[in-house]
N, C-alpha and C. Protein backbone atom coordinates (compact mmCIF):
# COMPACT_ATOMS: atom_id res chain seq x y z
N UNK A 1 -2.22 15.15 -14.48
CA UNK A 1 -3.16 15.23 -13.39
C UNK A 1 -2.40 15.55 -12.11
N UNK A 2 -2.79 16.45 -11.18
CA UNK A 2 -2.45 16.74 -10.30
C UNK A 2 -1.70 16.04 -8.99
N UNK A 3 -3.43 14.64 -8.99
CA UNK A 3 -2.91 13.67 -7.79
C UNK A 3 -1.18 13.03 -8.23
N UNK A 4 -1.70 12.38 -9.56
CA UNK A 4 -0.08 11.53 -10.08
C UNK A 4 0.74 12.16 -10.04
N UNK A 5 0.60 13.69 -10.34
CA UNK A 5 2.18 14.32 -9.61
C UNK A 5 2.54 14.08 -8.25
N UNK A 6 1.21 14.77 -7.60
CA UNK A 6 1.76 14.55 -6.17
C UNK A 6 1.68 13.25 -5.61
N UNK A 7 1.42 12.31 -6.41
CA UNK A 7 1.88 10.79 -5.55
C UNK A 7 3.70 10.40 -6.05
N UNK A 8 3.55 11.06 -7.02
CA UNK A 8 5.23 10.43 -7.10
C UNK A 8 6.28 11.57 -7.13
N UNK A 9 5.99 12.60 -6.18
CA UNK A 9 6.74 13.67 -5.96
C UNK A 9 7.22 12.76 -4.37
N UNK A 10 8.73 12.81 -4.03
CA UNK A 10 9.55 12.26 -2.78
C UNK A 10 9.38 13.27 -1.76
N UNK A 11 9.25 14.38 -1.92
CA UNK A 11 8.94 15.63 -0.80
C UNK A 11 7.84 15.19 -0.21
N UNK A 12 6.79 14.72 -1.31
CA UNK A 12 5.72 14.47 -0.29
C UNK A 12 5.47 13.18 0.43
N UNK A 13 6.00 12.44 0.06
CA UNK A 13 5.99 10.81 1.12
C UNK A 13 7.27 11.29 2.21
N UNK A 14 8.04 11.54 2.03
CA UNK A 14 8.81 12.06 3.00
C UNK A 14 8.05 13.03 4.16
N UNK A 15 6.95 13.95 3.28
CA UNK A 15 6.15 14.89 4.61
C UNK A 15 5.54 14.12 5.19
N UNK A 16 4.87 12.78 4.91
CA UNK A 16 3.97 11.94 4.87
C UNK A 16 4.93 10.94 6.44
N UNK A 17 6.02 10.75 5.77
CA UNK A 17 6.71 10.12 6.95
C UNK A 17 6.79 10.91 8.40
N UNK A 18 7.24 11.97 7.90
CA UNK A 18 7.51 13.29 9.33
C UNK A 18 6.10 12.77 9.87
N UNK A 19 5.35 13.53 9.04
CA UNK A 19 4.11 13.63 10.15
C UNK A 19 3.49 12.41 10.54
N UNK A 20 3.83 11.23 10.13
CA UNK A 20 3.50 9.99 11.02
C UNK A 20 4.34 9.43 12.22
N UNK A 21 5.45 10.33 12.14
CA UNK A 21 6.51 10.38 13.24
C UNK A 21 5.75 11.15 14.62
N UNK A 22 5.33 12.52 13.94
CA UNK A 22 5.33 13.64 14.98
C UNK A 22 3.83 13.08 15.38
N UNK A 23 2.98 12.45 14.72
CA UNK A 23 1.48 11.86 15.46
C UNK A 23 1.99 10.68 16.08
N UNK A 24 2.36 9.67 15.55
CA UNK A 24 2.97 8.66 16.68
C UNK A 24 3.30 9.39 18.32
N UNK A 25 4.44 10.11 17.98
CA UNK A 25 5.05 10.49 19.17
C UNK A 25 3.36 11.01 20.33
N UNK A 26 3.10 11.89 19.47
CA UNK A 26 1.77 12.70 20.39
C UNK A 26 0.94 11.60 20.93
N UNK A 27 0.38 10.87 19.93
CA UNK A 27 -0.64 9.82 20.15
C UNK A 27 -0.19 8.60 21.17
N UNK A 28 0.87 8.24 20.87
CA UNK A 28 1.95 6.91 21.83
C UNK A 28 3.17 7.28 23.14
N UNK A 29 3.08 8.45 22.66
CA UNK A 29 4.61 8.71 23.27
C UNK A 29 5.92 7.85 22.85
N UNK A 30 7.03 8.15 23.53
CA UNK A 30 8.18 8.02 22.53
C UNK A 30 7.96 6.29 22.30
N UNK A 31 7.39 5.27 23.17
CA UNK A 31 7.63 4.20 22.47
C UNK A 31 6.60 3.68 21.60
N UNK A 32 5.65 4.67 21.13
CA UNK A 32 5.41 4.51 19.83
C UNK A 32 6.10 5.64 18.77
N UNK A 33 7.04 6.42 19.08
CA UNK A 33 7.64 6.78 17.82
C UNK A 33 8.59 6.00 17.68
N UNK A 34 9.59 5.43 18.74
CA UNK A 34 10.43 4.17 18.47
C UNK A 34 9.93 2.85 17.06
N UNK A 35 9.01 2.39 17.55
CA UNK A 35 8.06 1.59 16.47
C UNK A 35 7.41 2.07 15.47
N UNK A 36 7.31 3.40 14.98
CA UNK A 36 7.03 3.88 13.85
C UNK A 36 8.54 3.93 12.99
N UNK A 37 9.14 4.75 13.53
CA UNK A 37 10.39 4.61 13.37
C UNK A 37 11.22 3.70 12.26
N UNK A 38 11.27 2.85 13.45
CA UNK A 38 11.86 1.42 13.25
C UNK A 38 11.14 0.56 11.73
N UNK A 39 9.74 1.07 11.72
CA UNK A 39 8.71 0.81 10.64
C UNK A 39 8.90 1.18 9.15
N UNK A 40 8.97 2.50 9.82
CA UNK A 40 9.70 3.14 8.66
C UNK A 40 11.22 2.73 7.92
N UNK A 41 12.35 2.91 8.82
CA UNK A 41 13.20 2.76 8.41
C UNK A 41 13.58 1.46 7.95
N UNK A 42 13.17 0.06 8.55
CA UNK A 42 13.25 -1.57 7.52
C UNK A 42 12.43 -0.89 6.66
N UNK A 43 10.97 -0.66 6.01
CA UNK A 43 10.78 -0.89 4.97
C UNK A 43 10.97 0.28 3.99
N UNK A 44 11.69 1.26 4.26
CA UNK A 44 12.27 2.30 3.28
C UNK A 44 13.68 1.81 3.04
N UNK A 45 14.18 1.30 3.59
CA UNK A 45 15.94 0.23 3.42
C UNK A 45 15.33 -0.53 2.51
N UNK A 46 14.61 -1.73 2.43
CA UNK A 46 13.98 -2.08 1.93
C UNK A 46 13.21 -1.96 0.16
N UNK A 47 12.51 -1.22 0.49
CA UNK A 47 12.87 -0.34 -0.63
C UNK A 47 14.04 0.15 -1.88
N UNK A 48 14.37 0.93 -1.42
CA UNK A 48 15.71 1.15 -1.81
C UNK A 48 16.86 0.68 -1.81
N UNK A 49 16.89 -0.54 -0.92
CA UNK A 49 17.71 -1.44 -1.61
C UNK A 49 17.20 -2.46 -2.42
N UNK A 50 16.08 -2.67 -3.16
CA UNK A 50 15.11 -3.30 -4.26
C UNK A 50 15.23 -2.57 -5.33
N UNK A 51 15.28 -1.33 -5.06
CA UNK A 51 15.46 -0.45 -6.58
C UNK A 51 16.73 -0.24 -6.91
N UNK A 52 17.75 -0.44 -6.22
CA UNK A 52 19.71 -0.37 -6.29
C UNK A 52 19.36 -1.31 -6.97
N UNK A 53 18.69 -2.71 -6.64
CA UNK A 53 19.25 -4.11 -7.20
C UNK A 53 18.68 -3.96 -8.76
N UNK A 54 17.71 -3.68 -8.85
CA UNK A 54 16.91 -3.59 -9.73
C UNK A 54 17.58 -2.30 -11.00
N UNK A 55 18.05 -1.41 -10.54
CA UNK A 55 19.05 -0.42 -11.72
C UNK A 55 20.42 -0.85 -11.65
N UNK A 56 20.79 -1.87 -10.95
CA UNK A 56 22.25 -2.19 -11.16
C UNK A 56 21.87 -3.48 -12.16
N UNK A 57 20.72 -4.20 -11.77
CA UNK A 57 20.78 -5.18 -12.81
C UNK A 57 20.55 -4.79 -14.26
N UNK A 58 19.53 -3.79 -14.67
CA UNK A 58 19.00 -2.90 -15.82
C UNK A 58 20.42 -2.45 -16.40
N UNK A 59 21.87 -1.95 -15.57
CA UNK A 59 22.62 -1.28 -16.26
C UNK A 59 23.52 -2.50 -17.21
N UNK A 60 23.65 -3.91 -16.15
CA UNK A 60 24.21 -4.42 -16.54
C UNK A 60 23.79 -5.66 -17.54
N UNK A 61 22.80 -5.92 -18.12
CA UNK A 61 22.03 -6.62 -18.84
C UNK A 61 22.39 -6.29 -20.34
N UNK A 62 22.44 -4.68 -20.25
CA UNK A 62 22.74 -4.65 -22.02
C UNK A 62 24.36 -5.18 -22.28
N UNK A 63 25.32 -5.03 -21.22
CA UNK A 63 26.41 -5.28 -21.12
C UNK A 63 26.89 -6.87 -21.46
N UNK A 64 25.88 -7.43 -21.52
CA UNK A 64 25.88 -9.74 -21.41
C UNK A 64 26.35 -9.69 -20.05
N UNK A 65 25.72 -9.01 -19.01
CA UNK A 65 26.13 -10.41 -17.63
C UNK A 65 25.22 -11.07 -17.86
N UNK A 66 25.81 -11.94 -17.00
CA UNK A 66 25.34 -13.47 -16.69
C UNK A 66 23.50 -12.88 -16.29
N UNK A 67 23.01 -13.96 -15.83
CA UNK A 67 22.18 -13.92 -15.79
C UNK A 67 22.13 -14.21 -14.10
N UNK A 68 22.86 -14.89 -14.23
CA UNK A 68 23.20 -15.43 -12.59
C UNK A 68 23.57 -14.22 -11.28
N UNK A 69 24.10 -13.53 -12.23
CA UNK A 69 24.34 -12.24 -10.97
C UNK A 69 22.65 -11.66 -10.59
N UNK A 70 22.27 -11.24 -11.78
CA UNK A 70 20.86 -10.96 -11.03
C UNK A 70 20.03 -11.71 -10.12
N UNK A 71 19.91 -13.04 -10.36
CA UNK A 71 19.52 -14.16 -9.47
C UNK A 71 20.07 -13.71 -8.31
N UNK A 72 21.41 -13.71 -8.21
CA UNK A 72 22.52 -13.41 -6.80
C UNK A 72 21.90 -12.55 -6.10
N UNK A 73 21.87 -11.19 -6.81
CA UNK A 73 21.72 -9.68 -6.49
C UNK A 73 19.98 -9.99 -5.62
N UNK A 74 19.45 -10.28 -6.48
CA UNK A 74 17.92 -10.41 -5.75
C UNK A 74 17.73 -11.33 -4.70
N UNK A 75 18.41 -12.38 -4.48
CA UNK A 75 18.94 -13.19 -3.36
C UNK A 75 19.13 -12.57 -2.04
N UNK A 76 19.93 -12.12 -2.18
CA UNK A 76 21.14 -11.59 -0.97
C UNK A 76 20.05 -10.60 -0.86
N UNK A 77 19.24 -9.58 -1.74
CA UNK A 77 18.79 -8.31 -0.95
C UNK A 77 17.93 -8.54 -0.31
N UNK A 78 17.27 -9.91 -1.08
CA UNK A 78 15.77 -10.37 -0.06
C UNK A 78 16.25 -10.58 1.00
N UNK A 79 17.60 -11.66 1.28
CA UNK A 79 17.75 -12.57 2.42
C UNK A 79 18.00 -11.19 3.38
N UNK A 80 18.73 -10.08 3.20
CA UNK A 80 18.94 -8.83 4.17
C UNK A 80 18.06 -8.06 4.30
N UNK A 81 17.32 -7.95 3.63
CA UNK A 81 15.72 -7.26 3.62
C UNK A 81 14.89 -8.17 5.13
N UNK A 82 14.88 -9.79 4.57
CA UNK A 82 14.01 -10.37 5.90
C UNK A 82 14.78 -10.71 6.97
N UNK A 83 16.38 -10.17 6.89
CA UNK A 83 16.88 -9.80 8.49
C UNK A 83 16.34 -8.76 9.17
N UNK A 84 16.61 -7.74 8.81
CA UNK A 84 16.69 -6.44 8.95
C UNK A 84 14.37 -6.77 9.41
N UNK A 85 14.01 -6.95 9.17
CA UNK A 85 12.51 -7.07 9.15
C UNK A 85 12.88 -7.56 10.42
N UNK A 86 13.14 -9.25 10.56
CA UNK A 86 12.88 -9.73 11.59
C UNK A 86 13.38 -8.90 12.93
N UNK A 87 14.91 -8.62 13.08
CA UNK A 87 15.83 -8.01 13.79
C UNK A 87 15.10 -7.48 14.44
N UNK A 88 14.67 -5.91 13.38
CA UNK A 88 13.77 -4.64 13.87
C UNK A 88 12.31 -5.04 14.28
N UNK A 89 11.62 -5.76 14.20
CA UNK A 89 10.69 -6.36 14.57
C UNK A 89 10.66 -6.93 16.29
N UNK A 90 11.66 -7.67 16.12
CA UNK A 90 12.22 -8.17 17.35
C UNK A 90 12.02 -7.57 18.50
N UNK A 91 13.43 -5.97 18.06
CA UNK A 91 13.68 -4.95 18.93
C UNK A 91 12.00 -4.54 19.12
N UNK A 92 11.11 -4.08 17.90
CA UNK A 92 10.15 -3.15 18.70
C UNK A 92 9.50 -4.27 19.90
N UNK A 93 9.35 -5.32 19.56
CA UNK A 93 8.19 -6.18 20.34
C UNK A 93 8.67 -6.17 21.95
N UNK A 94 10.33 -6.37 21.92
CA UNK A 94 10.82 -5.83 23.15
C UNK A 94 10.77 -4.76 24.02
N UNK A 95 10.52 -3.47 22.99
CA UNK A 95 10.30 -2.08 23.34
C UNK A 95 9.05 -2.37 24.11
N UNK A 96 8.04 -2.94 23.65
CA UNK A 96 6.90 -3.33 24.36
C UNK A 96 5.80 -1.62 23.63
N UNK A 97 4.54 -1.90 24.73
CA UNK A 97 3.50 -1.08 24.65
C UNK A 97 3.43 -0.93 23.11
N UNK A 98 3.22 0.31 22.59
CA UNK A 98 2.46 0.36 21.16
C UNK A 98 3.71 0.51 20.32
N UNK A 99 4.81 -0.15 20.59
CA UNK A 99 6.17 -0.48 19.77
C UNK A 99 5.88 -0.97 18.39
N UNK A 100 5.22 -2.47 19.07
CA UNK A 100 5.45 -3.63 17.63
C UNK A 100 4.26 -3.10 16.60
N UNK A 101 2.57 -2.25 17.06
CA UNK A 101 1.66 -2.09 16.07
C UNK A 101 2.29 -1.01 15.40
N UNK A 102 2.73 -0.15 16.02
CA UNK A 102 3.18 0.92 15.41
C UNK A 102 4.77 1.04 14.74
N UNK A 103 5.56 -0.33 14.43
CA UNK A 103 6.71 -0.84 13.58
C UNK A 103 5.58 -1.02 12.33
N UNK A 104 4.66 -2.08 12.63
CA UNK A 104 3.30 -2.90 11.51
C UNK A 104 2.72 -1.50 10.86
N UNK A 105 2.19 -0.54 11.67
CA UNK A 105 2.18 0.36 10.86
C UNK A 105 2.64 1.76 9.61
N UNK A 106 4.32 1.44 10.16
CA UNK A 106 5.34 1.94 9.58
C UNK A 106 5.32 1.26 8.06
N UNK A 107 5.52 -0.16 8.46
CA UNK A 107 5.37 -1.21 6.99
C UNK A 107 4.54 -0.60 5.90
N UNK A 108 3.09 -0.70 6.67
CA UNK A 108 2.33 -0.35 6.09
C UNK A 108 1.97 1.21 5.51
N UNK A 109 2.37 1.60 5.92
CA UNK A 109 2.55 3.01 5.46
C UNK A 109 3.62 3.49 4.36
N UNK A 110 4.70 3.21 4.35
CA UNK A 110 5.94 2.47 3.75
C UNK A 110 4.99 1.76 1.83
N UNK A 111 4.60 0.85 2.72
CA UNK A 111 4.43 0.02 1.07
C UNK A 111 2.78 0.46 0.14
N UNK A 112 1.94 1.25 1.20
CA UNK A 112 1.12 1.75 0.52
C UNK A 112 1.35 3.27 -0.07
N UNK A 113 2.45 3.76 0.21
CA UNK A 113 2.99 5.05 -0.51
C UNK A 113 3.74 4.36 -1.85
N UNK A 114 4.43 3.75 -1.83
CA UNK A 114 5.02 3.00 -3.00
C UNK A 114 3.86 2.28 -3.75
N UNK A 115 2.65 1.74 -3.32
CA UNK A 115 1.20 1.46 -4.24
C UNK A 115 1.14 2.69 -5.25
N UNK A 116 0.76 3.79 -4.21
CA UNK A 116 0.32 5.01 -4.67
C UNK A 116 1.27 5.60 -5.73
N UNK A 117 2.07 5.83 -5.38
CA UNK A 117 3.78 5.45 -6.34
C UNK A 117 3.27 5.17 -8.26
N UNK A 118 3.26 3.59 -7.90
CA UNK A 118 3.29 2.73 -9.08
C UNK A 118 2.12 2.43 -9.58
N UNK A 119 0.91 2.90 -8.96
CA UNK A 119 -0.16 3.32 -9.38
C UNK A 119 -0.26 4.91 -10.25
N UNK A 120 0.24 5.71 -9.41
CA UNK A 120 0.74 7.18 -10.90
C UNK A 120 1.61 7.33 -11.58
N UNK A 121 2.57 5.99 -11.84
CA UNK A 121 3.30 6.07 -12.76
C UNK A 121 3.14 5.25 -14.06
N UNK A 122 1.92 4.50 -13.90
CA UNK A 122 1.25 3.68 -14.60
C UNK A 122 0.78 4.20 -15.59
């Protein structure tokens, strides 16, 4: 089916990002592309550092590690995942004006492309 390709094709969440950049900017000016931004980039780090943890643990499982490293591994990425959240969060709310909705909307944009994602790969 067409859509499930194009939901889990990366060209297109990536176009998907641009152009929520280049409407931010128009719609907010730069300190709402700052907070889109910023939106974007925690929860695409985020991301992708969830799926590192997640194929480094997959490689090493058939191997007998412990079990404990994965525990570790998922630990540490959460605990730097909800720095990196708070941190950047922080900064936009400081940025002020449509900074911090438009970080919230980065999130959200961010984790409902990854829905869409794991919904066509289903």
């Amino acid at each position: 089916m067409m859509v499930a390709r194009l939901a889990k094709d990366w060209r297109l969440h990536i176009g998907v990002a641009l152009l929520a950049l280049v409407l931010s900017y128009l719609i907010g000016g730069p300190l709402a592309l700052a907070g889109m931004a910023l939106g974007l980039f925690a929860t695409g780090f985020s991301v992708i550092a969830l799926w590192m943890v997640v194929r480094m643990i997959g490689r090493a499982a058939p191997e007998g590690a412990a079990p404990r490293l994965g525990a570790m591994a998922t630990v540490l990425a959460f605990l730097v995942k909800l720095t990196l959240f708070i941190v950047l969060g922080m900064l936009a709310q400081r940025i002020g004006g449509p900074a911090a909705p438009c970080f919230l909307m980065g999130l959200g944009l961010v984790y409902l492309g990854l829905i869409g994602w794991a919904l066509a790969s289903s």
